[in-house]
PDB file of N, CA and C in Angstrom:
ATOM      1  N   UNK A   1     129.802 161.865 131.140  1.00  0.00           N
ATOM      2  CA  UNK A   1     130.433 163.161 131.325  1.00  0.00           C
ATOM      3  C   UNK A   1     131.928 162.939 131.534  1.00  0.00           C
ATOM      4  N   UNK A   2     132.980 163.405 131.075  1.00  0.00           N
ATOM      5  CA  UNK A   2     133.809 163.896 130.985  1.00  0.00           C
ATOM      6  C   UNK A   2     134.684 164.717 132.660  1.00  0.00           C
ATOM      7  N   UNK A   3     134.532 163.835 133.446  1.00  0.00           N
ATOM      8  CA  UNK A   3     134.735 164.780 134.999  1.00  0.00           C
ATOM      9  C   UNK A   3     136.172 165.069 134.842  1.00  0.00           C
ATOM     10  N   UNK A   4     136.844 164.196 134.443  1.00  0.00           N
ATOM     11  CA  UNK A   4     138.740 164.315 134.826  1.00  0.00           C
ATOM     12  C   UNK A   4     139.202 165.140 133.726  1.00  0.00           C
ATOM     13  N   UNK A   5     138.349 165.790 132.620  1.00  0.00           N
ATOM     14  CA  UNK A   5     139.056 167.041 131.683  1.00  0.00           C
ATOM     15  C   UNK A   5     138.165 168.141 132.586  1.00  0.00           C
ATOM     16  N   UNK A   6     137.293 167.994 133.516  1.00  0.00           N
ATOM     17  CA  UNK A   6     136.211 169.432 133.327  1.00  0.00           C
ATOM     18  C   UNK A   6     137.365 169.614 134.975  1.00  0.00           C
ATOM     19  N   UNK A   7     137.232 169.058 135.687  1.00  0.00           N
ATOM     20  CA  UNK A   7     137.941 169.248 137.028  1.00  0.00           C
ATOM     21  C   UNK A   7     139.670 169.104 137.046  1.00  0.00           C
ATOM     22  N   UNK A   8     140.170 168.257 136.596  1.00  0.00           N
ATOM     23  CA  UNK A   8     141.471 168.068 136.334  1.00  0.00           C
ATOM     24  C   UNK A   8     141.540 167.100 137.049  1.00  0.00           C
ATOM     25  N   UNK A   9     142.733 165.902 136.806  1.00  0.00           N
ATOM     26  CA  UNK A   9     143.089 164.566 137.032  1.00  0.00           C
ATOM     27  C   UNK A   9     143.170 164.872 138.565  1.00  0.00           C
ATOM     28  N   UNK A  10     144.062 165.747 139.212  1.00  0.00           N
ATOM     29  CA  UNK A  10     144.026 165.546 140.770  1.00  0.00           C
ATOM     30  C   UNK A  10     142.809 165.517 141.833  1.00  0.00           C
ATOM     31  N   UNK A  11     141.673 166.657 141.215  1.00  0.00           N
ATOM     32  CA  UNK A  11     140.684 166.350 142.007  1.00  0.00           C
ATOM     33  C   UNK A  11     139.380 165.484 141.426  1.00  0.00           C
ATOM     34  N   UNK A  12     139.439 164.955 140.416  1.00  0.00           N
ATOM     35  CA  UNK A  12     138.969 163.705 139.787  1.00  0.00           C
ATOM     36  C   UNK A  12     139.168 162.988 140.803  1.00  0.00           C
ATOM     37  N   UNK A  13     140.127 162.339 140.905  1.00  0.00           N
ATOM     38  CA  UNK A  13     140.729 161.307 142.301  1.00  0.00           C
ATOM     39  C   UNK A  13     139.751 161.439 143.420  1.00  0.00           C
ATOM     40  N   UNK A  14     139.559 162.825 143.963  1.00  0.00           N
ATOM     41  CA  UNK A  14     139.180 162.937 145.346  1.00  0.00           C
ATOM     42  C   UNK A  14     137.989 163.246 145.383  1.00  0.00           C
ATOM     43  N   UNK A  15     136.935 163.439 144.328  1.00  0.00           N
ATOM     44  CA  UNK A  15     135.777 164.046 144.200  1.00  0.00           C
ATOM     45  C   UNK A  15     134.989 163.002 143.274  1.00  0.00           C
ATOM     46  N   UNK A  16     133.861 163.483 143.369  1.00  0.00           N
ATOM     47  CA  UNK A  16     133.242 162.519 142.538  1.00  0.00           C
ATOM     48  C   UNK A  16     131.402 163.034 142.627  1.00  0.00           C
ATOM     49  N   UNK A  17     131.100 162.958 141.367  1.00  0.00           N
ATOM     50  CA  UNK A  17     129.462 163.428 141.365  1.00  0.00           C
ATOM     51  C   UNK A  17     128.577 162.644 141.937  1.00  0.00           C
ATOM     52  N   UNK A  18     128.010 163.146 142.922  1.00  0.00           N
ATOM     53  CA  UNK A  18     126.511 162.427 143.578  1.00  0.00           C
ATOM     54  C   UNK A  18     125.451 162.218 143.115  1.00  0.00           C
ATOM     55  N   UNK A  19     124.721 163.276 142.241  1.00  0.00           N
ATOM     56  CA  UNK A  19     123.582 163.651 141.917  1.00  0.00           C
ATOM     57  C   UNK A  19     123.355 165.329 140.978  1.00  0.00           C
ATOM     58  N   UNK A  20     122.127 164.886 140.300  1.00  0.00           N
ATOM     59  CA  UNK A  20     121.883 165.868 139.369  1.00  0.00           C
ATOM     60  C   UNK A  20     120.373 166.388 139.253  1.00  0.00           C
ATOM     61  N   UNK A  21     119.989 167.299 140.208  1.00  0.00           N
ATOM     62  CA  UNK A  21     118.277 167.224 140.307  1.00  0.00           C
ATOM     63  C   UNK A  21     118.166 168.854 140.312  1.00  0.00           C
ATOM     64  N   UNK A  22     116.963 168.724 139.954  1.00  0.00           N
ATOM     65  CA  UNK A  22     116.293 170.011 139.601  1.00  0.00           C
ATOM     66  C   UNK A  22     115.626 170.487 141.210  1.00  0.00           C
ATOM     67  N   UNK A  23     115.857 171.580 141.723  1.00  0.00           N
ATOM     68  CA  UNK A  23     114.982 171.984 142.881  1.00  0.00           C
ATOM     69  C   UNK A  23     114.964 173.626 142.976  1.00  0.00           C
ATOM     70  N   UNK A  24     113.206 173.741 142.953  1.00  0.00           N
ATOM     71  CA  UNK A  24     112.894 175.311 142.821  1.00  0.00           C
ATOM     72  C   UNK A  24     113.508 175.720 141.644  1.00  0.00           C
ATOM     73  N   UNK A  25     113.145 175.283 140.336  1.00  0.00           N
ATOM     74  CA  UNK A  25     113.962 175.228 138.885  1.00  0.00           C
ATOM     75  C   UNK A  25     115.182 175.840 138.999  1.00  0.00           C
ATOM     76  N   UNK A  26     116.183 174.756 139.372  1.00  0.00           N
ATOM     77  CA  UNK A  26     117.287 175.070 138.941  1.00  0.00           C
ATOM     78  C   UNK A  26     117.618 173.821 138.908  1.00  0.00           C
ATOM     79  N   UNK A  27     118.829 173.456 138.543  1.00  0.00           N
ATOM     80  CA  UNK A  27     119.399 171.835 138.124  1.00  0.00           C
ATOM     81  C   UNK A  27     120.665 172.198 139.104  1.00  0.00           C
ATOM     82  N   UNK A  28     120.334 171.497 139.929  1.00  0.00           N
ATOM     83  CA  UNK A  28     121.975 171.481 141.299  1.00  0.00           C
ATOM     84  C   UNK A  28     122.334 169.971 140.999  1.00  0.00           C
ATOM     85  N   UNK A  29     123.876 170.616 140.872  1.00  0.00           N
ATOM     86  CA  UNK A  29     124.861 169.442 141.141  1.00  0.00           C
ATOM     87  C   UNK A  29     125.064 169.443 141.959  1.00  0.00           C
ATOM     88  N   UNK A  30     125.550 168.091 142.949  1.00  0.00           N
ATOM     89  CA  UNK A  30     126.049 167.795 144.298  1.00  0.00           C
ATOM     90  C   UNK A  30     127.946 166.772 144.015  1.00  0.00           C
ATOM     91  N   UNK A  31     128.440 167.223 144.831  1.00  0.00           N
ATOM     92  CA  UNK A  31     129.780 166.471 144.423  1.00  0.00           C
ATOM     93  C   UNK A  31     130.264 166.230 145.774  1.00  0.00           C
ATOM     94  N   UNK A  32     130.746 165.578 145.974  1.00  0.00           N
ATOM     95  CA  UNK A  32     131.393 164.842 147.088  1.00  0.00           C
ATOM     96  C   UNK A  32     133.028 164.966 147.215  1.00  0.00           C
ATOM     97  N   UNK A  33     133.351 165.450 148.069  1.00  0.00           N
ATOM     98  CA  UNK A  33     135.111 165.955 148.061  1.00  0.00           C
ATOM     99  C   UNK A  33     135.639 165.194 149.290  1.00  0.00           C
ATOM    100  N   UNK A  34     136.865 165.419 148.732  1.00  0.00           N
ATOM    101  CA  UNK A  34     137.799 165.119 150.325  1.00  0.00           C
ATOM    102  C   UNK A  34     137.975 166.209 151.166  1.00  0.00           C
ATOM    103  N   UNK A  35     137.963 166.484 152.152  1.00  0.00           N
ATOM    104  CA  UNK A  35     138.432 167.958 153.208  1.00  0.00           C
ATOM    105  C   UNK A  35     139.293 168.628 152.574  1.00  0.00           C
ATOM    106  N   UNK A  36     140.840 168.342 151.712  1.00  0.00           N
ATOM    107  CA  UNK A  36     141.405 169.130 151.052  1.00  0.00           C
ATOM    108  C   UNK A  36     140.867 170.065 150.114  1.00  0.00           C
ATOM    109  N   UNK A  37     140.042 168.933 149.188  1.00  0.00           N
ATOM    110  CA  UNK A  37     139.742 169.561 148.333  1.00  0.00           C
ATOM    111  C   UNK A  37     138.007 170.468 148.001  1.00  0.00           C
ATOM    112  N   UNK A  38     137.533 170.416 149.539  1.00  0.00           N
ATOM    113  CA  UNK A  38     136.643 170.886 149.364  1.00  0.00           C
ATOM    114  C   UNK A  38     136.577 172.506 149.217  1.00  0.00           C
ATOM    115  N   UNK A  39     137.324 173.019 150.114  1.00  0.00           N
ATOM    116  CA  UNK A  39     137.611 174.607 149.556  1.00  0.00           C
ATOM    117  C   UNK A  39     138.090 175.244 148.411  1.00  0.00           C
ATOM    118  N   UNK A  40     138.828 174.037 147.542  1.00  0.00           N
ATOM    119  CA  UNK A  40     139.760 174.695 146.692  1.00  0.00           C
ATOM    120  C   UNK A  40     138.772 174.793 145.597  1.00  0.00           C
ATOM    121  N   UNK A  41     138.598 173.915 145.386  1.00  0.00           N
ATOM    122  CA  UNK A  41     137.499 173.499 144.185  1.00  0.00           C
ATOM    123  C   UNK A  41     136.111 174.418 144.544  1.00  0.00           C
ATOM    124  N   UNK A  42     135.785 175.114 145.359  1.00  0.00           N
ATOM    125  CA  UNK A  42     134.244 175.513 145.743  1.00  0.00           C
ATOM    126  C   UNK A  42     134.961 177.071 145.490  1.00  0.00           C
ATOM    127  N   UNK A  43     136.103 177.117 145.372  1.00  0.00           N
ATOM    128  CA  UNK A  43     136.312 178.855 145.183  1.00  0.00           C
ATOM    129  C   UNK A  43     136.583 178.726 143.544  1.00  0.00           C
ATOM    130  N   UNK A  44     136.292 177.256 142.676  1.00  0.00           N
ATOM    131  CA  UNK A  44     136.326 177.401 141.433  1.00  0.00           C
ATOM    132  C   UNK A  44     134.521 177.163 140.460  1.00  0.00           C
ATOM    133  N   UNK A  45     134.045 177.068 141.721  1.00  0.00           N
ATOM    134  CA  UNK A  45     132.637 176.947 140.877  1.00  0.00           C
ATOM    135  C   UNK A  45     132.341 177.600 139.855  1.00  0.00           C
ATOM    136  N   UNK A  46     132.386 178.923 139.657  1.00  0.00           N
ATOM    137  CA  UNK A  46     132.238 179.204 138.274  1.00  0.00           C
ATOM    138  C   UNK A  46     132.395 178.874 136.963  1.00  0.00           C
ATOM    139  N   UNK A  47     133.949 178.773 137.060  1.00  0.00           N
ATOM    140  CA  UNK A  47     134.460 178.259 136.137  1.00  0.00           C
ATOM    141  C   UNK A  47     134.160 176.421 135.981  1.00  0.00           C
ATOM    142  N   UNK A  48     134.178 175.513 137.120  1.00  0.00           N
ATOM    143  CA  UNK A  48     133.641 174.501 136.851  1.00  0.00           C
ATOM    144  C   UNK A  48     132.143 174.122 136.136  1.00  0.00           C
ATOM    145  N   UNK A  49     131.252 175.307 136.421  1.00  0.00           N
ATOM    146  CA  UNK A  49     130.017 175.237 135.822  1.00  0.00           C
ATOM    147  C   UNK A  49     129.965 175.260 134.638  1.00  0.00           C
ATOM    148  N   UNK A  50     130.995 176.442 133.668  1.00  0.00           N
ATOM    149  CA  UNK A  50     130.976 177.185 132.656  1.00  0.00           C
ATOM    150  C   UNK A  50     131.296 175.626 132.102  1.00  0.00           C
ATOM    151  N   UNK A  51     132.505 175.052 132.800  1.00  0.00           N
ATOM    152  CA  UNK A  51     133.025 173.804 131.419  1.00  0.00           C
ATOM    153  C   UNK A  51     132.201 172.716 131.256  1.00  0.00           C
ATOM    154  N   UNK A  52     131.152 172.277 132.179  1.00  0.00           N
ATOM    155  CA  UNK A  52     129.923 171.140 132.081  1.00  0.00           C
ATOM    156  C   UNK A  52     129.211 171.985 131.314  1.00  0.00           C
ATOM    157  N   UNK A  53     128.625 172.861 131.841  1.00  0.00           N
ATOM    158  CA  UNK A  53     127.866 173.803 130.495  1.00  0.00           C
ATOM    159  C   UNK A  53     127.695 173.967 128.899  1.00  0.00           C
ATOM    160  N   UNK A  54     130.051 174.031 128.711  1.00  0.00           N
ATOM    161  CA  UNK A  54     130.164 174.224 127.950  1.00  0.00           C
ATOM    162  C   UNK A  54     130.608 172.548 127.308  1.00  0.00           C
ATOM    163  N   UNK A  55     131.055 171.766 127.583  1.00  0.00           N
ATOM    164  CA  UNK A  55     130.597 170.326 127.237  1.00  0.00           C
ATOM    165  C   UNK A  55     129.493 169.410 126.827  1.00  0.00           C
ATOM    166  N   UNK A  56     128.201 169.883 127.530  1.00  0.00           N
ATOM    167  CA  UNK A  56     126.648 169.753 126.756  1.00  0.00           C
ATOM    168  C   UNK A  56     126.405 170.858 125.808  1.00  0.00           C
ATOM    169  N   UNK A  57     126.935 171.801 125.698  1.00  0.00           N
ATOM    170  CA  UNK A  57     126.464 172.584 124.605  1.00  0.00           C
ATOM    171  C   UNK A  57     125.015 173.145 125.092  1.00  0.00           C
ATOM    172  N   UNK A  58     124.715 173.143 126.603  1.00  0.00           N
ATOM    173  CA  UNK A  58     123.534 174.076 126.783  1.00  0.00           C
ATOM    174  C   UNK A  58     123.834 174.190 128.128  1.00  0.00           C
ATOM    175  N   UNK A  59     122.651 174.606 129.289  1.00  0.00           N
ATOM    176  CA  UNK A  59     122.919 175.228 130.631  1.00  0.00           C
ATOM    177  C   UNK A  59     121.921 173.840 131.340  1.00  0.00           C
ATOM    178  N   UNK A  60     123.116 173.433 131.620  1.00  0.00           N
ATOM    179  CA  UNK A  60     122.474 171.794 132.577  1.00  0.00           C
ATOM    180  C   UNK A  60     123.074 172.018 133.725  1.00  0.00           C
ATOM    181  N   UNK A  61     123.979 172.716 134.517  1.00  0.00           N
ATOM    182  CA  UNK A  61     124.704 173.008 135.888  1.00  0.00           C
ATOM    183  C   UNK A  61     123.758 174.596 136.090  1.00  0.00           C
ATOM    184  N   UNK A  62     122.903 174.654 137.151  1.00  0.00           N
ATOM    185  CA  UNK A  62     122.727 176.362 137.783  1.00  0.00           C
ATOM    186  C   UNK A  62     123.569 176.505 138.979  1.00  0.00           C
ATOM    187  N   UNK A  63     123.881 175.708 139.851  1.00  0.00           N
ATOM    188  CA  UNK A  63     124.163 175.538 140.753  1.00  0.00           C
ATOM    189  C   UNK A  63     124.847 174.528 141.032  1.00  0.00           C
ATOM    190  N   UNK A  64     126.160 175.043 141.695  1.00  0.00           N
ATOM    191  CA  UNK A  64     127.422 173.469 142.508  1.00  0.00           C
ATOM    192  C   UNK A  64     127.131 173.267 143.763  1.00  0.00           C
ATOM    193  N   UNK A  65     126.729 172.241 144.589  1.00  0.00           N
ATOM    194  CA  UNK A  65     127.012 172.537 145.808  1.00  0.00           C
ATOM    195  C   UNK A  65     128.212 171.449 146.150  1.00  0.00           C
ATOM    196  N   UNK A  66     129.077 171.942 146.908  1.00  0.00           N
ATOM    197  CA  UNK A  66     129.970 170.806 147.531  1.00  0.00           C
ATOM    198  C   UNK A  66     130.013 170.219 149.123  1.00  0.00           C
ATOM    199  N   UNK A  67     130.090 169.105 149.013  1.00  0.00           N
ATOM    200  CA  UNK A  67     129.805 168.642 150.372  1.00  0.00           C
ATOM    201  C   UNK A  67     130.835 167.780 150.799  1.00  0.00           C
ATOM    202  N   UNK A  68     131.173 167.087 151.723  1.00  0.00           N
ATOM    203  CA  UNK A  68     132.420 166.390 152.312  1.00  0.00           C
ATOM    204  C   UNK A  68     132.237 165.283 152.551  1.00  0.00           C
ATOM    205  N   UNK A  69     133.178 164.311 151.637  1.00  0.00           N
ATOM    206  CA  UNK A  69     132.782 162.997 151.382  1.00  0.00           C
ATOM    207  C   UNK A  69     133.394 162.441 153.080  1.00  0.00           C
ATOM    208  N   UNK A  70     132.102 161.633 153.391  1.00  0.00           N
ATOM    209  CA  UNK A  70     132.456 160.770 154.622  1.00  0.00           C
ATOM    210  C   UNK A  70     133.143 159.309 154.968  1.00  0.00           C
ATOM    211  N   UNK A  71     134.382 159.501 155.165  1.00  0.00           N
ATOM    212  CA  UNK A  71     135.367 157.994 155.162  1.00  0.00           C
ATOM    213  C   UNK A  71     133.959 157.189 155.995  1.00  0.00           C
ATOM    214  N   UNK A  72     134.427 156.107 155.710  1.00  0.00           N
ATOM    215  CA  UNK A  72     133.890 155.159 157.323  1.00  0.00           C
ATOM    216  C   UNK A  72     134.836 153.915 157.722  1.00  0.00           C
TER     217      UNK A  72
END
């Protein structure tokens, strides 16, 4: 997949895909953010769905969830 054209180079950097599973039929993505960028990007879900969507050429994203990647 294509993450740094579907998200854009800056939050490419700070994000990154976890997982891709089907639950209660739907196919949820999980992505992992930095604290900055976890709000910004979660008020773009739509449009982030539409461009994975529209990159497979069918409906493989129902659902984004974002969660907050943990330093250690």
């Amino acid at each position: 997949m294509n993450w740094t054209s579907i998200i854009g180079k800056e939050y490419a950097e700070r994000c990154h895909v976890s997982s891709l599973k089907k639950i209660n039929h739907k196919n949820v993505l999980t992505v992992y953010c930095s604290d900055a960028s976890l709000f910004e990007l979660s008020y773009s879900t739509l449009e982030i769905k539409e461009k994975i969507n529209g990159f497979f050429l069918r409906n493989v994203v129902d659902i984004i969830k974002f969660k907050k990647l943990l330093q250690t």
